[in-house]
Protein backbone atom coordinates (compact mmCIF):
# COMPACT_ATOMS: atom_id res chain seq x y z
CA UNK A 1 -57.03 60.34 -22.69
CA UNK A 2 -53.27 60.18 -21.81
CA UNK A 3 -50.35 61.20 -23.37
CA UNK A 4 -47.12 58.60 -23.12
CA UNK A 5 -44.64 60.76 -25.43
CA UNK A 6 -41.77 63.00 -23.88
CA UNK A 7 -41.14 65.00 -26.82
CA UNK A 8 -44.69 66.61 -28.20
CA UNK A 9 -43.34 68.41 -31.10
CA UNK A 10 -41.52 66.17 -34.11
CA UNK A 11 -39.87 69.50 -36.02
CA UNK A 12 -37.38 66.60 -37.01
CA UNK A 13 -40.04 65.34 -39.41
CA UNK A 14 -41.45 68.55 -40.45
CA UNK A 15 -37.96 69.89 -41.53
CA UNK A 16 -37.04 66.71 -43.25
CA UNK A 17 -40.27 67.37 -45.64
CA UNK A 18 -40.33 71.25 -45.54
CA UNK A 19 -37.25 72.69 -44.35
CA UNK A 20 -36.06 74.41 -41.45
CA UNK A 21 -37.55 78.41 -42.57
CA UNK A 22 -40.92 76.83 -43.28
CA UNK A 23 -40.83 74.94 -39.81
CA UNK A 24 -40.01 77.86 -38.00
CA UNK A 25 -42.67 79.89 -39.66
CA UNK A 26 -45.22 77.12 -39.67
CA UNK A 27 -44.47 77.19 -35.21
CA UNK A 28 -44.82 80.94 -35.10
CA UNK A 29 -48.20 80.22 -36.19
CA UNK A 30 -49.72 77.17 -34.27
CA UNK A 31 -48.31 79.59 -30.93
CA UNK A 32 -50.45 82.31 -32.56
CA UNK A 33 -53.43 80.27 -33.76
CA UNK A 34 -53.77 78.33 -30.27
CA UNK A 35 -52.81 80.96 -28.13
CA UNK A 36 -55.91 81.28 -25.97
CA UNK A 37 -57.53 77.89 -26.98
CA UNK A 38 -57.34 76.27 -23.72
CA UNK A 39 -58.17 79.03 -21.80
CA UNK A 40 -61.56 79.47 -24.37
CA UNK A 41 -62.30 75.64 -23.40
CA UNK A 42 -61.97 76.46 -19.64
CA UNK A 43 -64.71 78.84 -20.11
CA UNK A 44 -66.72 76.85 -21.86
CA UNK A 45 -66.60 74.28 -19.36
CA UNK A 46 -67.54 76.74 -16.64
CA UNK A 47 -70.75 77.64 -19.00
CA UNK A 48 -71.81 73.98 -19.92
CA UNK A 49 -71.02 75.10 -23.35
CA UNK A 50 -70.30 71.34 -25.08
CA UNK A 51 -70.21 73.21 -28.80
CA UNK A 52 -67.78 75.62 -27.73
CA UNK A 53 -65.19 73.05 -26.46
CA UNK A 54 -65.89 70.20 -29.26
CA UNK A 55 -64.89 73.59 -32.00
CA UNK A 56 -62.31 74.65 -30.26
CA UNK A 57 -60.32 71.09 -29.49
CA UNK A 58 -61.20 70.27 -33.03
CA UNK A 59 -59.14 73.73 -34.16
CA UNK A 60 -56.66 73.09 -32.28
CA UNK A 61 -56.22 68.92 -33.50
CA UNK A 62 -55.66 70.33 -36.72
CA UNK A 63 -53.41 73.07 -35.65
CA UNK A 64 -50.98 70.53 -34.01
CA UNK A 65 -51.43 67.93 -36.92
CA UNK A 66 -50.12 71.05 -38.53
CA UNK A 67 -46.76 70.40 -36.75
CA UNK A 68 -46.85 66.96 -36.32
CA UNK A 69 -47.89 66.91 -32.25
CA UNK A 70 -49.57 63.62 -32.77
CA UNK A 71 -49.42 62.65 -29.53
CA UNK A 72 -51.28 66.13 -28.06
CA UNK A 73 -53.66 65.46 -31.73
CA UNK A 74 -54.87 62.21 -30.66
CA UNK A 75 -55.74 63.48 -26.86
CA UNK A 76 -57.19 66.42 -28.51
CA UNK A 77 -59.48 64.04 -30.43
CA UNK A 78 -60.95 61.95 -27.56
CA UNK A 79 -62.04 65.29 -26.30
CA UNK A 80 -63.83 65.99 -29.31
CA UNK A 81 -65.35 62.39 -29.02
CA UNK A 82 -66.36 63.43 -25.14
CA UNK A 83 -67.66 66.69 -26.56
CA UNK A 84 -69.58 65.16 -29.19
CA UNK A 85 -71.65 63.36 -26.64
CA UNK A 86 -71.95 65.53 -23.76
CA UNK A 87 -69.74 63.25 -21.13
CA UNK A 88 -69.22 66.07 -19.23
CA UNK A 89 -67.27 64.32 -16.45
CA UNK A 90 -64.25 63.38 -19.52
CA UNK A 91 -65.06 66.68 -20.81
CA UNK A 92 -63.94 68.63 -17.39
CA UNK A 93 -61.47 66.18 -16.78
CA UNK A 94 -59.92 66.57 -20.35
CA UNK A 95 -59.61 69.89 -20.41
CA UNK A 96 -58.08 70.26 -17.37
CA UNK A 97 -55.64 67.29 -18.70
CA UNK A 98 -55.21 69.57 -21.92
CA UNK A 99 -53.66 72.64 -20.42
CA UNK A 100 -50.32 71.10 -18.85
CA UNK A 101 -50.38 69.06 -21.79
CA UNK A 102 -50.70 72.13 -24.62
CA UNK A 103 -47.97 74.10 -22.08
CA UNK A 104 -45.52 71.41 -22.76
CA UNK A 105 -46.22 71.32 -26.48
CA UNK A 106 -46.11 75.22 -26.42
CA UNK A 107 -42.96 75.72 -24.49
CA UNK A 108 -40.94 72.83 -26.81
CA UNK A 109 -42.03 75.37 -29.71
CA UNK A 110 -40.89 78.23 -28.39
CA UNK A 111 -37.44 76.55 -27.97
CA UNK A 112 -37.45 74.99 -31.18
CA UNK A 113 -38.23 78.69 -32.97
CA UNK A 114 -34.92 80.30 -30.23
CA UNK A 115 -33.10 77.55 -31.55
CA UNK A 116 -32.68 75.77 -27.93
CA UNK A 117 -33.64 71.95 -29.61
């Protein structure tokens, strides 16, 4: 489960196909929707709660195939494999991957929607 892109967030493609209003409302969102996601995994982990994980990453893979985060979609999904079957050692160690990862994605949406891209 590692991530080899520098830029998590393709808003280039998104605009291209929706435009530039719909991309910034369509980022306002995944930073609402996935807000505490990470955080809700972290707990999870603490309570040995495999469900609660595999639910959560699997919300939040769609919510970045939403804006095109493939990269952070495809890590997202070899933690839903690992929740799927319990591996609790790539489970621990995934989520723990997951947070600096999401932050990254996060704070490159938060520039795009100031405008700092």
């Amino acid at each position: 489960m590692s991530v080899h892109s520098q830029v998590l967030f393709n808003y280039k493609c998104l605009e291209t196909e929706l435009g530039q209003e719909s991309v910034q409302m369509i980022a306002r969102l995944f930073l609402e929707d996935t807000g505490n996601m990470v955080a809700k995994m972290k707990q999870a982990v603490k309570d040995k709660d495999a469900e609660t994980v595999r639910f959560t990453v699997h919300m939040l893979k769609g919510c970045c195939r939403s804006i095109v985060a493939l990269s952070v979609e495809e890590y997202c999904e070899a933690l839903e494999d690992a929740a799927c079957t319990g591996d609790w050692t790539s489970i621990a160690v995934g989520v723990n991957q997951l947070g600096p990862l999401y932050q990254q994605l996060r704070e490159e949406v938060m520039d795009y929607i100031k405008g700092e891209n």
